[in-house]
C-alpha atoms as a PDB file:
ATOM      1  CA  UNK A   1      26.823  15.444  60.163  1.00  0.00           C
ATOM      2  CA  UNK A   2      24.356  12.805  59.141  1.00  0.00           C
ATOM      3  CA  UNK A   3      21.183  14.224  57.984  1.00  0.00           C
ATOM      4  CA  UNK A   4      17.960  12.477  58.711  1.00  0.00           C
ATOM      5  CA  UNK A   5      15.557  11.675  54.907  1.00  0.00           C
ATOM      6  CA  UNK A   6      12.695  14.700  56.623  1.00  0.00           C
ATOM      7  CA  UNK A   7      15.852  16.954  56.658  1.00  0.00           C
ATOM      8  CA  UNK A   8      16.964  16.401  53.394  1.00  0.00           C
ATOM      9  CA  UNK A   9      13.741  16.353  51.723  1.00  0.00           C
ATOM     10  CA  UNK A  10      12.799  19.587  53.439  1.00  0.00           C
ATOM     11  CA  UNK A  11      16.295  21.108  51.696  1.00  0.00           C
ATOM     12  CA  UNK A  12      15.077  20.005  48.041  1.00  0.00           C
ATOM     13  CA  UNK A  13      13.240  22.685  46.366  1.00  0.00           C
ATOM     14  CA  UNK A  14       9.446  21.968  45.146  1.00  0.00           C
ATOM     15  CA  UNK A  15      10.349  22.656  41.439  1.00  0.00           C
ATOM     16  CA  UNK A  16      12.664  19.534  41.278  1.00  0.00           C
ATOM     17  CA  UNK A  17       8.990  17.450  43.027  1.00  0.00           C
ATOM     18  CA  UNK A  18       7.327  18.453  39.767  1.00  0.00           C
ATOM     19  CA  UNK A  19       9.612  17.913  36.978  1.00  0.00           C
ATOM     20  CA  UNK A  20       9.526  14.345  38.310  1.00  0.00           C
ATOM     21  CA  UNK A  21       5.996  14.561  38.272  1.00  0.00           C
ATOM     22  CA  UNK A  22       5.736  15.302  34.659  1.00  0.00           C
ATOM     23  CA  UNK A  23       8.026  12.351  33.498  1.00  0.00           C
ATOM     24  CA  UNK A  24       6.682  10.170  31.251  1.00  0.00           C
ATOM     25  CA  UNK A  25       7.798   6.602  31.420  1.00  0.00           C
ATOM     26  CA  UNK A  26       7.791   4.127  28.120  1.00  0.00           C
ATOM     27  CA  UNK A  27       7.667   0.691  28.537  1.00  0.00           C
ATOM     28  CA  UNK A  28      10.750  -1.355  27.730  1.00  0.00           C
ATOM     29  CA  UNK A  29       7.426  -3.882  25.406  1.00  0.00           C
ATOM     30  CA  UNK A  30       6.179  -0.012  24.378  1.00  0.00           C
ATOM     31  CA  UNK A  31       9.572   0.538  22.899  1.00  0.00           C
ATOM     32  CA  UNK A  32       9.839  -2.677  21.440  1.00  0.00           C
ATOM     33  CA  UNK A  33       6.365  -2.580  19.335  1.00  0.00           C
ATOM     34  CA  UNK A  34       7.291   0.977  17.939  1.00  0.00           C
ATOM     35  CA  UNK A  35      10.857  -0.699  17.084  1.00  0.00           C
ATOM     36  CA  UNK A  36       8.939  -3.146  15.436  1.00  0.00           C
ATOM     37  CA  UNK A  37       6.659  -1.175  13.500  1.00  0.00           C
ATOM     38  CA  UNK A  38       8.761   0.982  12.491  1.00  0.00           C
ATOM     39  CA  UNK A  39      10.913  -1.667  10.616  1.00  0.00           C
ATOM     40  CA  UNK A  40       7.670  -3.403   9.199  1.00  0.00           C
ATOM     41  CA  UNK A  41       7.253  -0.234   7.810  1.00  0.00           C
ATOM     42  CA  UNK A  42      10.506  -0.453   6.358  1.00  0.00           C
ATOM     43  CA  UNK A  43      10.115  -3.977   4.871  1.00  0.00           C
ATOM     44  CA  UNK A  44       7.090  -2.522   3.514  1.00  0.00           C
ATOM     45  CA  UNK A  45       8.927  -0.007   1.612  1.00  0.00           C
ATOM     46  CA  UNK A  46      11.607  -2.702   0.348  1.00  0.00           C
ATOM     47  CA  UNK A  47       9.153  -4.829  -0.930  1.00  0.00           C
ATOM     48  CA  UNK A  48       7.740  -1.913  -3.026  1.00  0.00           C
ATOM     49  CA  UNK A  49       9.184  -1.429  -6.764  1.00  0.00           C
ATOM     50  CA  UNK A  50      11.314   2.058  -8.190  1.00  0.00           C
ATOM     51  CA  UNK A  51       8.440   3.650  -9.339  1.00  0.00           C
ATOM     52  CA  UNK A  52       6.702   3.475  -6.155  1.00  0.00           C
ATOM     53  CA  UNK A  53       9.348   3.703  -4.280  1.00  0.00           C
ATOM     54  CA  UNK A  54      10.553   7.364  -6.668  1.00  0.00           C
ATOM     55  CA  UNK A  55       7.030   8.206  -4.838  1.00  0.00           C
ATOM     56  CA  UNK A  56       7.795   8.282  -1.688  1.00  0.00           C
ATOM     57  CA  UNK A  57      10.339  11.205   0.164  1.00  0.00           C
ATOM     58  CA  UNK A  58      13.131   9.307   1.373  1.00  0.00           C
ATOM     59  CA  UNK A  59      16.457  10.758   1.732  1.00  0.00           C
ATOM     60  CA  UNK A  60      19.627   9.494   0.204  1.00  0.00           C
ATOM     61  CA  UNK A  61      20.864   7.420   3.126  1.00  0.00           C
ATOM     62  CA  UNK A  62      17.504   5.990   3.590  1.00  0.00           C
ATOM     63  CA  UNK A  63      16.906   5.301  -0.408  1.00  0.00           C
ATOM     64  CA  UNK A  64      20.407   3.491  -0.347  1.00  0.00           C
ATOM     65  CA  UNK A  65      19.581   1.218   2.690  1.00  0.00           C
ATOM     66  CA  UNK A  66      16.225   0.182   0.949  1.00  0.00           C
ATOM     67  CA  UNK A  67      17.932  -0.721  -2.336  1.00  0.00           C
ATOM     68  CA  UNK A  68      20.629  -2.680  -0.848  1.00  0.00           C
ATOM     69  CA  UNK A  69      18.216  -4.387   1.208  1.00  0.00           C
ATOM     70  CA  UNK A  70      16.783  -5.468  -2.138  1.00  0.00           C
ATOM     71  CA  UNK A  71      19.222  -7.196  -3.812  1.00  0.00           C
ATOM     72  CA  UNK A  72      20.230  -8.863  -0.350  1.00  0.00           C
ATOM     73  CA  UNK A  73      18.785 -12.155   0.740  1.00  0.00           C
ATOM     74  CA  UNK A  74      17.925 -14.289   3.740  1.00  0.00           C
ATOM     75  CA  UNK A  75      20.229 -13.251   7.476  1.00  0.00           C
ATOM     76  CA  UNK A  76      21.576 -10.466   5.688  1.00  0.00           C
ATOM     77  CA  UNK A  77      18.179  -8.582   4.491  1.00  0.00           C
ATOM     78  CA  UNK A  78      16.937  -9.554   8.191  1.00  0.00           C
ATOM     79  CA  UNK A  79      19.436  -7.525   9.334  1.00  0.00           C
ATOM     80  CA  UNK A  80      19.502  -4.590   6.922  1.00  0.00           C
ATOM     81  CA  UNK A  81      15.540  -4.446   7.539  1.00  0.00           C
ATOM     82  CA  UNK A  82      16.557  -3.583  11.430  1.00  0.00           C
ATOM     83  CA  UNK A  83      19.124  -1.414   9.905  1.00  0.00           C
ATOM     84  CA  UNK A  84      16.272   0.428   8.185  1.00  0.00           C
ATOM     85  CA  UNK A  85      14.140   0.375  11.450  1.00  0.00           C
ATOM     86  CA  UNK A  86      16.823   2.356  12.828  1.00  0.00           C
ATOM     87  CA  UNK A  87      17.328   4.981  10.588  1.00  0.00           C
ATOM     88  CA  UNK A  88      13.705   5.355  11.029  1.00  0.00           C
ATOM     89  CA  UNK A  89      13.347   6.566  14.463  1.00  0.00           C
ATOM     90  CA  UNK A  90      15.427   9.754  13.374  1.00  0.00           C
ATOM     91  CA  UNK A  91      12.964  10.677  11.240  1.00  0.00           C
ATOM     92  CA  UNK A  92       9.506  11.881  10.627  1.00  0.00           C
ATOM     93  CA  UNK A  93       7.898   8.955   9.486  1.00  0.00           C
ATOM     94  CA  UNK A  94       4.919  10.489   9.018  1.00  0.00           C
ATOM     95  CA  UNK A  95       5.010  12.020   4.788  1.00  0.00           C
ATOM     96  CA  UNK A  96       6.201   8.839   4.634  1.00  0.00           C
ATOM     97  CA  UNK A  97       3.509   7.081   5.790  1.00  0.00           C
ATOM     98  CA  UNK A  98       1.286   9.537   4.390  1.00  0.00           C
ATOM     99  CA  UNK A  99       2.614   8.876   0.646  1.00  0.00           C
ATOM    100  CA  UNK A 100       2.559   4.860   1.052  1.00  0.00           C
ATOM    101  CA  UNK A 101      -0.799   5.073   1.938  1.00  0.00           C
ATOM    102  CA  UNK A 102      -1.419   6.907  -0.797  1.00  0.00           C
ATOM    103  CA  UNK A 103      -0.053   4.320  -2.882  1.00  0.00           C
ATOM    104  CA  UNK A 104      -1.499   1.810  -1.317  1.00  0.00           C
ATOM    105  CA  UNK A 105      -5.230   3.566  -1.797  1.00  0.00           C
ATOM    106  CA  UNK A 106      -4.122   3.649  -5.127  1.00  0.00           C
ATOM    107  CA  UNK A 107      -3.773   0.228  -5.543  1.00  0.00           C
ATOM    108  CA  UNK A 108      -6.678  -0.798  -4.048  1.00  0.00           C
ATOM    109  CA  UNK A 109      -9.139   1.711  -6.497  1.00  0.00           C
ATOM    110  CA  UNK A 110      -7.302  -0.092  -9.242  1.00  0.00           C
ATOM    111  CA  UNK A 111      -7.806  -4.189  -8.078  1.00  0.00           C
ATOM    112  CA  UNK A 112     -11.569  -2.448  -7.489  1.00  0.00           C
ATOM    113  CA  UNK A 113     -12.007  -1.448 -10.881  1.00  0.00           C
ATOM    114  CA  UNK A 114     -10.519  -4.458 -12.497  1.00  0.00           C
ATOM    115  CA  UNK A 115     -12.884  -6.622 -10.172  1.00  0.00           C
ATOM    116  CA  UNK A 116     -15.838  -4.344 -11.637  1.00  0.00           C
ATOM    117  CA  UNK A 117     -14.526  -5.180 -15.144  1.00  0.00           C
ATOM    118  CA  UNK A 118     -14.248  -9.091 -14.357  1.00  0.00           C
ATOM    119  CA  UNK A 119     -18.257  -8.622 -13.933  1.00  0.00           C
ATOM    120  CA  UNK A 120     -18.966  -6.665 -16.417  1.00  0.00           C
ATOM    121  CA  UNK A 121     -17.301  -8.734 -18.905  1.00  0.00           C
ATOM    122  CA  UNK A 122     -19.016 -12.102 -17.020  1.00  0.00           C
ATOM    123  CA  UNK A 123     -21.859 -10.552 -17.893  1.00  0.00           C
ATOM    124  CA  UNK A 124     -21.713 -10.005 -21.190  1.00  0.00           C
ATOM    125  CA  UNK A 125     -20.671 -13.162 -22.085  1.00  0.00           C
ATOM    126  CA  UNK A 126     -23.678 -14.939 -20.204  1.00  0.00           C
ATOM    127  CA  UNK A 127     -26.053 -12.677 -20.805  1.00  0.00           C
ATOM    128  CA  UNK A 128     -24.932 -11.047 -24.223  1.00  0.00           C
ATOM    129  CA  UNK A 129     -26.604  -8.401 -26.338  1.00  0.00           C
ATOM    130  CA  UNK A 130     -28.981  -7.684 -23.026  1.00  0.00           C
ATOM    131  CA  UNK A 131     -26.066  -5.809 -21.362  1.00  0.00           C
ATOM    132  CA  UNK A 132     -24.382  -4.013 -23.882  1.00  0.00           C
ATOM    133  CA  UNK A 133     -27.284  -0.993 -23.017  1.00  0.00           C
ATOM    134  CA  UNK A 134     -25.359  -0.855 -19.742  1.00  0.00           C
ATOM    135  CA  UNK A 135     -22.073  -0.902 -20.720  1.00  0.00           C
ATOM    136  CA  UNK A 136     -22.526   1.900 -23.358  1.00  0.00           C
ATOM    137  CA  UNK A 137     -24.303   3.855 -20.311  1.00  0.00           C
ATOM    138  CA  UNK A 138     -21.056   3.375 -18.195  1.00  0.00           C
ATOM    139  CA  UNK A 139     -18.945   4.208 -21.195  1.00  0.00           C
ATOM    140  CA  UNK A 140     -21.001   6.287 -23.770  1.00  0.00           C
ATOM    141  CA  UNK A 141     -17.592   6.259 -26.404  1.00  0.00           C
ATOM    142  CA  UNK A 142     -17.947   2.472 -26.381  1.00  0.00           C
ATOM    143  CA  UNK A 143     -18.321   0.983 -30.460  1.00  0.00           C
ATOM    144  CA  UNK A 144     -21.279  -1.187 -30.231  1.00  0.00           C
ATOM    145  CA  UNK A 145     -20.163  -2.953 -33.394  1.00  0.00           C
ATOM    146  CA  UNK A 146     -16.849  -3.879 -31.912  1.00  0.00           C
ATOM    147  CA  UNK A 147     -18.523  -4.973 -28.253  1.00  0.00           C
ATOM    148  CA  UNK A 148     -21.061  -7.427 -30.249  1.00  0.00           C
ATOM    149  CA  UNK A 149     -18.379  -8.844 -32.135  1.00  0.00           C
ATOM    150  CA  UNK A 150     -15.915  -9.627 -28.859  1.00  0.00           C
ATOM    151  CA  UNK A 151     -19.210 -10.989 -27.329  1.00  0.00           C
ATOM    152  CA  UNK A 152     -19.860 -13.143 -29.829  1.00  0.00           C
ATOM    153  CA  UNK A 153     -16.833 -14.078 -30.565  1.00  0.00           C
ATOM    154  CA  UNK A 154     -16.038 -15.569 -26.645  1.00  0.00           C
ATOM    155  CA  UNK A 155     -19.644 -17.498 -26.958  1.00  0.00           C
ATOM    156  CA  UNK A 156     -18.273 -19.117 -29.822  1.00  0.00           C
ATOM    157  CA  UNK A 157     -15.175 -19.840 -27.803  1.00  0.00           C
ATOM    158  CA  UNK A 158     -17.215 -20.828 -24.554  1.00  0.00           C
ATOM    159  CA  UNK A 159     -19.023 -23.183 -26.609  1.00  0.00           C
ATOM    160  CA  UNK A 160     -15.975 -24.928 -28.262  1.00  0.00           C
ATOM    161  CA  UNK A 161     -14.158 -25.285 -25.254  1.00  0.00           C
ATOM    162  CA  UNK A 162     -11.370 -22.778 -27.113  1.00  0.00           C
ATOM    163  CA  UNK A 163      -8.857 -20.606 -25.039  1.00  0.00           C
ATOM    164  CA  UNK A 164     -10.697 -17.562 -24.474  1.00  0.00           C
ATOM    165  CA  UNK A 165      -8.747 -14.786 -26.622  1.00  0.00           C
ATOM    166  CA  UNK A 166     -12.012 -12.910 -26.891  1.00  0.00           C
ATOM    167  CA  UNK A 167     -12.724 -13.544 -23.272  1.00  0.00           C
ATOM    168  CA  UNK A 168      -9.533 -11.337 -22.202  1.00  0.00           C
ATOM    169  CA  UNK A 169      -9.927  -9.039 -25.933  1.00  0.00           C
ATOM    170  CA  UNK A 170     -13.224  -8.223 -23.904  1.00  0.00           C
ATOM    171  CA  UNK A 171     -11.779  -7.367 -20.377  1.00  0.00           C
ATOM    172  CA  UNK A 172      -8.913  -5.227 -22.253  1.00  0.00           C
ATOM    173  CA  UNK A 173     -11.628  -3.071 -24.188  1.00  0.00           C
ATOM    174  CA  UNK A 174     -13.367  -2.024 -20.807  1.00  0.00           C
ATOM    175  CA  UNK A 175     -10.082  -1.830 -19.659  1.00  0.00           C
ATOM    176  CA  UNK A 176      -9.148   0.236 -21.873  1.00  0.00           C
ATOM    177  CA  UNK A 177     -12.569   2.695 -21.505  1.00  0.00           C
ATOM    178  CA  UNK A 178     -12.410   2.896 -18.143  1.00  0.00           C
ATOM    179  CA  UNK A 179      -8.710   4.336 -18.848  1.00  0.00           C
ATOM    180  CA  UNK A 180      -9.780   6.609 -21.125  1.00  0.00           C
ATOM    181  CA  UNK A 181     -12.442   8.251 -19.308  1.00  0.00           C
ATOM    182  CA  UNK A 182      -9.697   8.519 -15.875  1.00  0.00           C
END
């Protein structure tokens, strides 16, 4: 009655040797990083406000989880962030992922631009009437009149150790251009 191992293995068909063949075995650490990822990616989406959030396709369950996890603080957000995690891995993350990045691109063009402005506007306080050629090349609508009196204006100010109200009156003009011509 007792069957040597050679027996037995010579019973099991050679299918059933190559399914196990084909198994592919996760890590229990594996598991845990994609856990983890998956609910930084949901803390990244609580941190982000409606409008962005609006953005993004989430269904209903998913939208109501990340609110509540908003208005929650300390142990209990900590937990409704792994919440979040989980509802996660039953979905396809990835039009999510796609659409935050989106936003985050977004975001980054925009901190670009204003960094551009900074300059611009550094410049033509230092360097005055000399760069106003260039910034009516970047931004042909520009009023020259209106740009020399803003520049002048924040020399004064430099010079008298004033708050700079032309200083920023300066930054939202090419703020404003730059707007106009997106």
């Amino acid at each position: 009655m007792t069957k040597k191992i050679e027996d037995w293995l010579d019973d099991v068909p050679e299918e059933d040797n190559e399914e196990d063949e084909e198994i592919i075995w996760v890590s229990k650490s594996e598991i845990k990083r994609d856990a983890e990822a998956l609910k930084d990616l949901g803390a990244e989406m609580v941190d982000l406000g409606k409008n962005s959030l609006d953005k993004l396709p989430l269904d209903e369950d998913l939208r109501a989880a990340i609110d509540l996890a908003q208005k929650i603080k300390k142990e209990g957000r900590r937990r409704q962030l792994q919440l979040i995690g989980k509802m996660l891995r039953s979905r396809d993350i990835d039009p999510i992922q796609t659409a935050l990045d989106k936003l985050k691109n977004r975001h980054n063009q925009q901190v670009s631009l204003f960094h551009k402005l900074e300059v611009l506007r550094d410049r033509l306080v230092e360097e005055g009437d000399d760069v106003i050629p260039t910034v009516l090349d970047l931004y042909p609508e520009a009023d020259r009149q209106q740009l020399r009196a803003l520049v002048r204006n924040a020399q004064k100010e430099k010079a008298a150790n004033k708050p700079p109200k032309a200083y920023r009156q300066i930054f939202q003009y090419l703020r404003e251009l730059a707007e106009a011509r997106n």
